[in-house]
C-alpha atoms as a PDB file:
ATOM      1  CA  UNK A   1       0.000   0.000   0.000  1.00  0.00           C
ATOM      2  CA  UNK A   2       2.634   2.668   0.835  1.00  0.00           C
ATOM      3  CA  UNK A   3       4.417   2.032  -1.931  1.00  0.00           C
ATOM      4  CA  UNK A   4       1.994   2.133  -4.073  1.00  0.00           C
ATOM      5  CA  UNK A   5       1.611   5.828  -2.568  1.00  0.00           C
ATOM      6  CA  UNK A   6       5.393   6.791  -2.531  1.00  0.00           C
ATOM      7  CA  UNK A   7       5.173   6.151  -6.355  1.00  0.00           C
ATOM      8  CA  UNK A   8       1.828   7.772  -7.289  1.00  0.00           C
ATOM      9  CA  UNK A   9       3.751  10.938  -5.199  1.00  0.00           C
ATOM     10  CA  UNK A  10       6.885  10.133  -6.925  1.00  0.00           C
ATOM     11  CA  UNK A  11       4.989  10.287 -10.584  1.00  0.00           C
ATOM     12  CA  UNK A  12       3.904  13.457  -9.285  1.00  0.00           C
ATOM     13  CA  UNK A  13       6.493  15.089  -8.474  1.00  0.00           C
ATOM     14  CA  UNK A  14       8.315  14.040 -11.873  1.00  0.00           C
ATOM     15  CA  UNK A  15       4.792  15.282 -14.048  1.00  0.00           C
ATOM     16  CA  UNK A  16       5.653  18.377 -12.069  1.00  0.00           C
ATOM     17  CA  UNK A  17       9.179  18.288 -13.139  1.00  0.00           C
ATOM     18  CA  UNK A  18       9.452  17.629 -16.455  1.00  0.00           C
ATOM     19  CA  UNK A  19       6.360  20.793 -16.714  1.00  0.00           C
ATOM     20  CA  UNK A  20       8.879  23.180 -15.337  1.00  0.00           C
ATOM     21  CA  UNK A  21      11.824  21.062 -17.755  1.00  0.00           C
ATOM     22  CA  UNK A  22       9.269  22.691 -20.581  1.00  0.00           C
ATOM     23  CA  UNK A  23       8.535  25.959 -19.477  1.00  0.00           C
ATOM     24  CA  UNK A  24      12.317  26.275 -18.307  1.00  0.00           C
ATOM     25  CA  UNK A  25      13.237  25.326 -21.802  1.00  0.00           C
ATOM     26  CA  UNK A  26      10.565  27.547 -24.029  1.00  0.00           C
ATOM     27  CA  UNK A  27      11.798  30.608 -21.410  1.00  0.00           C
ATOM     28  CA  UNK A  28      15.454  29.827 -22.638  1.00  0.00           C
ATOM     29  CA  UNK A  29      14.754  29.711 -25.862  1.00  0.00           C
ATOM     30  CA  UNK A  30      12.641  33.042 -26.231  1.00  0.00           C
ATOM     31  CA  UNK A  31      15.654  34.807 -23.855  1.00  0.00           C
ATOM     32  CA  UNK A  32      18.300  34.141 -26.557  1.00  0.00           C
ATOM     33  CA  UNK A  33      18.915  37.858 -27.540  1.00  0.00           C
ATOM     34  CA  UNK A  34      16.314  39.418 -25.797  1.00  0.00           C
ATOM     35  CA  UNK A  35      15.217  40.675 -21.673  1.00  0.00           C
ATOM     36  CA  UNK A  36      12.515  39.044 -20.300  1.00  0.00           C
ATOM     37  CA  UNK A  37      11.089  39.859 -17.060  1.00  0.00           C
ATOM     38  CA  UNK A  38       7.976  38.377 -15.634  1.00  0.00           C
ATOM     39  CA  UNK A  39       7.058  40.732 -12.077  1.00  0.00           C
ATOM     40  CA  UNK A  40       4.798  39.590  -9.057  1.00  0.00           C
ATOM     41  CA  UNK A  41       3.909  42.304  -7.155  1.00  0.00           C
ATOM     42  CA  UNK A  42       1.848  42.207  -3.658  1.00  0.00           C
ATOM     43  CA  UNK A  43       1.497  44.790  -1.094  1.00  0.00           C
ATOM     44  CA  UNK A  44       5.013  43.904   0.531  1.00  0.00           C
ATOM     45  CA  UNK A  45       6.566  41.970  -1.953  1.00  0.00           C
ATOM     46  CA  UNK A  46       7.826  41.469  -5.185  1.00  0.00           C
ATOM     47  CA  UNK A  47       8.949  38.473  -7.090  1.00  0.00           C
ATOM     48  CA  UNK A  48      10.841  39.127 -10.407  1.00  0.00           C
ATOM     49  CA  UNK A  49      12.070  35.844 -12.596  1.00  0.00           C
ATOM     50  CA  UNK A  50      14.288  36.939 -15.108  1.00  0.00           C
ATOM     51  CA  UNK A  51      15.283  35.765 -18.783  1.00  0.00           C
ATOM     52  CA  UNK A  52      18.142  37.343 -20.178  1.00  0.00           C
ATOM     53  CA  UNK A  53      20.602  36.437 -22.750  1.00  0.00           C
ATOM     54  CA  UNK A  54      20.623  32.578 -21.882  1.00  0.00           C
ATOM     55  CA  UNK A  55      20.513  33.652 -17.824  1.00  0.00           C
ATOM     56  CA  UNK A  56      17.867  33.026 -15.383  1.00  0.00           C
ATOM     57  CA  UNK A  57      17.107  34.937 -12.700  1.00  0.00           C
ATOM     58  CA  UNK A  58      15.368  35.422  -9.607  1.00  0.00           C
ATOM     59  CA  UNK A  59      14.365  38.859  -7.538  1.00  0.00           C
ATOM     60  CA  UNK A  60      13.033  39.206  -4.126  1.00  0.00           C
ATOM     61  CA  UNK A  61      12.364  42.427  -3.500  1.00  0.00           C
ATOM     62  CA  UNK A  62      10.915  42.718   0.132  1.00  0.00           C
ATOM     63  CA  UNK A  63       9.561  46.371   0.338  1.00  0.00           C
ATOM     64  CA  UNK A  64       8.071  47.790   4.049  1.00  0.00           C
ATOM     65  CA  UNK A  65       5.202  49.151   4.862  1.00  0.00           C
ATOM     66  CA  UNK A  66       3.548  51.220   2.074  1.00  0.00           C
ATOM     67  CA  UNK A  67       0.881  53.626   2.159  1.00  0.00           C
ATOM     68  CA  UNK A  68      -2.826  52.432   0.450  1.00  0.00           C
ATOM     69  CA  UNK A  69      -2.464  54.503  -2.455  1.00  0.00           C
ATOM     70  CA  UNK A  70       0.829  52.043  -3.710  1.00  0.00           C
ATOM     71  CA  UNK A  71      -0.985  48.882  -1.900  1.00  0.00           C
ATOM     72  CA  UNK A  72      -1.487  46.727  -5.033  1.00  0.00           C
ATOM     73  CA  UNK A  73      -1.463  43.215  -6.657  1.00  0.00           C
ATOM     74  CA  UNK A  74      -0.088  42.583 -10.039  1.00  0.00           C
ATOM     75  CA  UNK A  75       1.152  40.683 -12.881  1.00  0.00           C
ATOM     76  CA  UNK A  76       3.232  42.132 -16.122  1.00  0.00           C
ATOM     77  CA  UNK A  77       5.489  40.599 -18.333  1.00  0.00           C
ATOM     78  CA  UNK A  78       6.973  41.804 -21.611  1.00  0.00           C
ATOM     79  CA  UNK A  79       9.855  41.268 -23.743  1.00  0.00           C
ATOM     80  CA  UNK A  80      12.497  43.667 -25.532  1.00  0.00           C
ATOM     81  CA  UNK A  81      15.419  43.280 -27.245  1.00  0.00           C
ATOM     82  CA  UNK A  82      18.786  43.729 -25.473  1.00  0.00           C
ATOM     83  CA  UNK A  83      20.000  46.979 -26.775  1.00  0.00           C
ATOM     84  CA  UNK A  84      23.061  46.815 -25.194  1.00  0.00           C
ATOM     85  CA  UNK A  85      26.044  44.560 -24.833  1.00  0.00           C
ATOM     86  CA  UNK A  86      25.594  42.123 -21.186  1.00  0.00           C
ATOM     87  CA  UNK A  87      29.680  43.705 -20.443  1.00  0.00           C
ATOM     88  CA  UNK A  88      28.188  47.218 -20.933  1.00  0.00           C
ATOM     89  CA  UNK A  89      25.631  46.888 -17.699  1.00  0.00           C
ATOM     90  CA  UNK A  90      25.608  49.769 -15.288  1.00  0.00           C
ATOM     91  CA  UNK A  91      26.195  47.015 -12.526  1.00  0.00           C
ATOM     92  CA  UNK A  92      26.985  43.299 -13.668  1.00  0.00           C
ATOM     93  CA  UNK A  93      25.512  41.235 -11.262  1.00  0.00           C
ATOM     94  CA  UNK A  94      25.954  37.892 -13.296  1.00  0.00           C
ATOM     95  CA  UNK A  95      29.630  36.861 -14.813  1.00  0.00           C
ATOM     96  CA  UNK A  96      30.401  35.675 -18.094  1.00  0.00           C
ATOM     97  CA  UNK A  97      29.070  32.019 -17.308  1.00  0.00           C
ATOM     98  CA  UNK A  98      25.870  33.068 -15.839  1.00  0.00           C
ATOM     99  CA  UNK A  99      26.343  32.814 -12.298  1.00  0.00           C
ATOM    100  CA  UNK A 100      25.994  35.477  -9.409  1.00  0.00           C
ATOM    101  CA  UNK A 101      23.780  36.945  -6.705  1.00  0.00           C
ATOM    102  CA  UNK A 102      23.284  40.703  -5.442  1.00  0.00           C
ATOM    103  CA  UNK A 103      22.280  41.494  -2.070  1.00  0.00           C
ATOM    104  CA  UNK A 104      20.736  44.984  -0.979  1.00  0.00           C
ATOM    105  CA  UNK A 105      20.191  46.300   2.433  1.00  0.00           C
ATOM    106  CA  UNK A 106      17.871  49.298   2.356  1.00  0.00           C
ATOM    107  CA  UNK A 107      18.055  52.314   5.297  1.00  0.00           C
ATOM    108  CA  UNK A 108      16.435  51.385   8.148  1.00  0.00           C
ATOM    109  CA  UNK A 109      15.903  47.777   6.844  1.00  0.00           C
ATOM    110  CA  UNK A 110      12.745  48.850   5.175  1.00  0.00           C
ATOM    111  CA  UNK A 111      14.106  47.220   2.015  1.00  0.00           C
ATOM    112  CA  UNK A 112      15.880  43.947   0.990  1.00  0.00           C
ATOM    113  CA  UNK A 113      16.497  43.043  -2.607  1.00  0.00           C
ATOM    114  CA  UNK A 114      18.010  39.653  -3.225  1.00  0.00           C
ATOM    115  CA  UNK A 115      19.196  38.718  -6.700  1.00  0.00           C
ATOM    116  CA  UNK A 116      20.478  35.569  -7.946  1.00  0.00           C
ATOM    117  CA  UNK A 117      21.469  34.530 -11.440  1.00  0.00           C
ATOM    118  CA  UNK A 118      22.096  31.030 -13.146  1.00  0.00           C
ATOM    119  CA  UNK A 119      22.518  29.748 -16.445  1.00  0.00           C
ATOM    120  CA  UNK A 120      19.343  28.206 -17.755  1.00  0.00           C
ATOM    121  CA  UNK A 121      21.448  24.755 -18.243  1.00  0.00           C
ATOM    122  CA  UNK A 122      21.182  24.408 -14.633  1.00  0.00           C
ATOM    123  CA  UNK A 123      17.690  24.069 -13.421  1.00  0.00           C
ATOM    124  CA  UNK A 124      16.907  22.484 -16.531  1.00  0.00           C
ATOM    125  CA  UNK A 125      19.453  19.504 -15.947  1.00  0.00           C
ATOM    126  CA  UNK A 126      18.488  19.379 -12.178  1.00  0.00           C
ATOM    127  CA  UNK A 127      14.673  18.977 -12.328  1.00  0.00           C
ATOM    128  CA  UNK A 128      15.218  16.528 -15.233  1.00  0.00           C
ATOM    129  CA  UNK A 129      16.532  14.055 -12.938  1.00  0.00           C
ATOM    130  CA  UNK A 130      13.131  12.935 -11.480  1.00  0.00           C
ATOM    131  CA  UNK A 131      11.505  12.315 -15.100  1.00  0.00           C
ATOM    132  CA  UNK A 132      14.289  10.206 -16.157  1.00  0.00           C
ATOM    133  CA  UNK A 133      14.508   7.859 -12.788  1.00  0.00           C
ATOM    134  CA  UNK A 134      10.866   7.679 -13.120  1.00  0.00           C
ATOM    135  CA  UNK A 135      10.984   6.197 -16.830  1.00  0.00           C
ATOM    136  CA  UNK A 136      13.979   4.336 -15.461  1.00  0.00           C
ATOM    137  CA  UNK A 137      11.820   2.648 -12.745  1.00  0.00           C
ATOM    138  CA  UNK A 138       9.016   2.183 -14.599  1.00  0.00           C
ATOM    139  CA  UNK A 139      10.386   0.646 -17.399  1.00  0.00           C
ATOM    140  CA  UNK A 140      12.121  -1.683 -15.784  1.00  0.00           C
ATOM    141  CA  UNK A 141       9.165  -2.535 -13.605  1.00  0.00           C
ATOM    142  CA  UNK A 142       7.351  -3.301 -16.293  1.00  0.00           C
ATOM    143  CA  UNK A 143       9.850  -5.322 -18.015  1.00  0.00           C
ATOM    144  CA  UNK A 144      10.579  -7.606 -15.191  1.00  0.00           C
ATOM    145  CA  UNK A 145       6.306  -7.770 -15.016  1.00  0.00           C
ATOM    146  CA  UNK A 146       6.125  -8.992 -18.269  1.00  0.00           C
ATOM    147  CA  UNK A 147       9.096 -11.715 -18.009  1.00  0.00           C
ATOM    148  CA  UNK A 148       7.532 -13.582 -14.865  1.00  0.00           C
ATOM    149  CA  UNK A 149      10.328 -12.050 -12.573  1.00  0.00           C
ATOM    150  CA  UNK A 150       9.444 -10.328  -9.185  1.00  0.00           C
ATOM    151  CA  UNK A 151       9.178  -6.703  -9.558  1.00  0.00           C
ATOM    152  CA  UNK A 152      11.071  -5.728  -6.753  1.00  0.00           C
ATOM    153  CA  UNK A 153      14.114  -8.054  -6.996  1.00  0.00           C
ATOM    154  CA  UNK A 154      14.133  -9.212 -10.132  1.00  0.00           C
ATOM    155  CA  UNK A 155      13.715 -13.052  -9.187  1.00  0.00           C
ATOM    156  CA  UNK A 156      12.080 -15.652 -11.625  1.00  0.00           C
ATOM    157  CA  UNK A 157       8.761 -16.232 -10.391  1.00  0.00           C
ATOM    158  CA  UNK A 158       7.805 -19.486 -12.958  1.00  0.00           C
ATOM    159  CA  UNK A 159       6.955 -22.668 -11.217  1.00  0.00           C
ATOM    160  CA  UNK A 160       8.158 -24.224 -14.465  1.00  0.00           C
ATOM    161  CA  UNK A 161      10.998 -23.799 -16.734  1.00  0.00           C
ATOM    162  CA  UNK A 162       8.214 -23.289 -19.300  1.00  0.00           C
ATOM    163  CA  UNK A 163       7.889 -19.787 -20.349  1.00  0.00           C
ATOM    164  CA  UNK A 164       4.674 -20.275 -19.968  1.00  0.00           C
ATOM    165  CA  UNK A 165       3.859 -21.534 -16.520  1.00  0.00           C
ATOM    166  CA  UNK A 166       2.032 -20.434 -13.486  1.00  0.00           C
ATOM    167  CA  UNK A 167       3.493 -17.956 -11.277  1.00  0.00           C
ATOM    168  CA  UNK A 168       4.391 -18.169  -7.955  1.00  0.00           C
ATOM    169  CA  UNK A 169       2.422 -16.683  -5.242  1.00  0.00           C
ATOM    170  CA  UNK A 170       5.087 -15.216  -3.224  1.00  0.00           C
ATOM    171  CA  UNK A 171       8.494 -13.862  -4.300  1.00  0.00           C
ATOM    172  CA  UNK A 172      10.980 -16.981  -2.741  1.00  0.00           C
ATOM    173  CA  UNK A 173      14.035 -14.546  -2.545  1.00  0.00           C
ATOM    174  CA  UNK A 174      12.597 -11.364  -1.174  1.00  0.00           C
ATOM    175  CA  UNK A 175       9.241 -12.687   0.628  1.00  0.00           C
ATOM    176  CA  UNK A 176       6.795  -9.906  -1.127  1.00  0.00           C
ATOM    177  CA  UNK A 177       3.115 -11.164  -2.743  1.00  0.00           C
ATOM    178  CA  UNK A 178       3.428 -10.792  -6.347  1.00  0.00           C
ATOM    179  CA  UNK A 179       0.732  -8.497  -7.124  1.00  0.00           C
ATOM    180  CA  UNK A 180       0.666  -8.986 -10.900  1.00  0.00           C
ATOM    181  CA  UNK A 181       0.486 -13.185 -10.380  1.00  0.00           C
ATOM    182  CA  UNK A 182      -0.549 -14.753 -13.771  1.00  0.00           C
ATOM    183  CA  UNK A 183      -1.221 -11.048 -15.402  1.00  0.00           C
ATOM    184  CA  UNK A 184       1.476 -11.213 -17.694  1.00  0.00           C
ATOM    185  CA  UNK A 185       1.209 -15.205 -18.459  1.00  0.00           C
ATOM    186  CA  UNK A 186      -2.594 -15.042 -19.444  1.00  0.00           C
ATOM    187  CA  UNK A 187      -1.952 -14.630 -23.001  1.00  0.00           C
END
């Protein structure tokens, strides 16, 4: 039963995954030559993600208190071509390879702005990793399913040398009920 629950979580969390793999992707591709910003804005806060050049990045801008008149909740994103060279920035906050952060301290710690840059290779190649060990696992589950072998450990399950024989009802080498008993032998 649990594990029947880790996976269903675990095929989750890699549909999840391999959604931001796609959207991580299409942003890189559309920042190629171009500046990107997608803004977030509440009363107190604002969240900036970033596509520029080939570089992803992330803003959090924590404002204080603000009067009712600039209280507001938004959403805008555009995107403009780079009309200037990336080594021509008033402040580089990002070195040639994509990497870097910027930290901000406003007076009387009304303000924080925290910046951090990455290469898009990054995050794509890290949340890829769940998507491909899912496939891994599942194809090989399936696999060992369809062969009359336990899915867990791999061992042959066949009462009988014949291909074709009954399965057992309990996996001899690890001790686990074969759930699938017969499924893949009913042809």
């Amino acid at each position: 039963m649990w594990q029947s629950v880790r996976r269903s979580r675990f095929g989750l969390l890699a549909a999840i995954s391999l959604a931001t793999v796609v959207v991580l992707v299409a942003m890189w591709a559309l920042s190629i030559g171009h500046w990107w910003p997608i803004l977030v804005t509440t009363p107190n806060h604002e969240l900036d993600i970033l596509s520029d050049d080939g570089v992803l990045g992330i803003v959090l801008d924590f404002h204080g208190p603000r009067n009712s008149a600039e209280r507001r909740y938004s959403f805008q994103s555009y995107r403009s071509p780079l009309d200037r060279d990336r080594a021509d920035y008033w402040v580089q906050t990002f070195n040639r390879w994509g990497f870097g952060a910027y930290f901000f301290r406003g007076p009387a710690n009304h303000r924080v702005l925290m910046i951090f840059y990455t290469p898009f290779w990054l995050p794509t190649i890290v949340l890829a990793i769940p998507p491909v060990l899912y496939l891994f696992h599942r194809t090989r589950r399936h696999r060992r399913q369809s062969e009359g072998r336990c899915v867990h450990c791999g061992y042959d399950l066949r009462a009988t040398p014949a291909t074709s024989g009954p399965l057992l009802d309990r996996c001899p080498e690890c001790g686990r009920a074969n759930a699938f008993m017969n499924v893949a032998h009913a042809k």
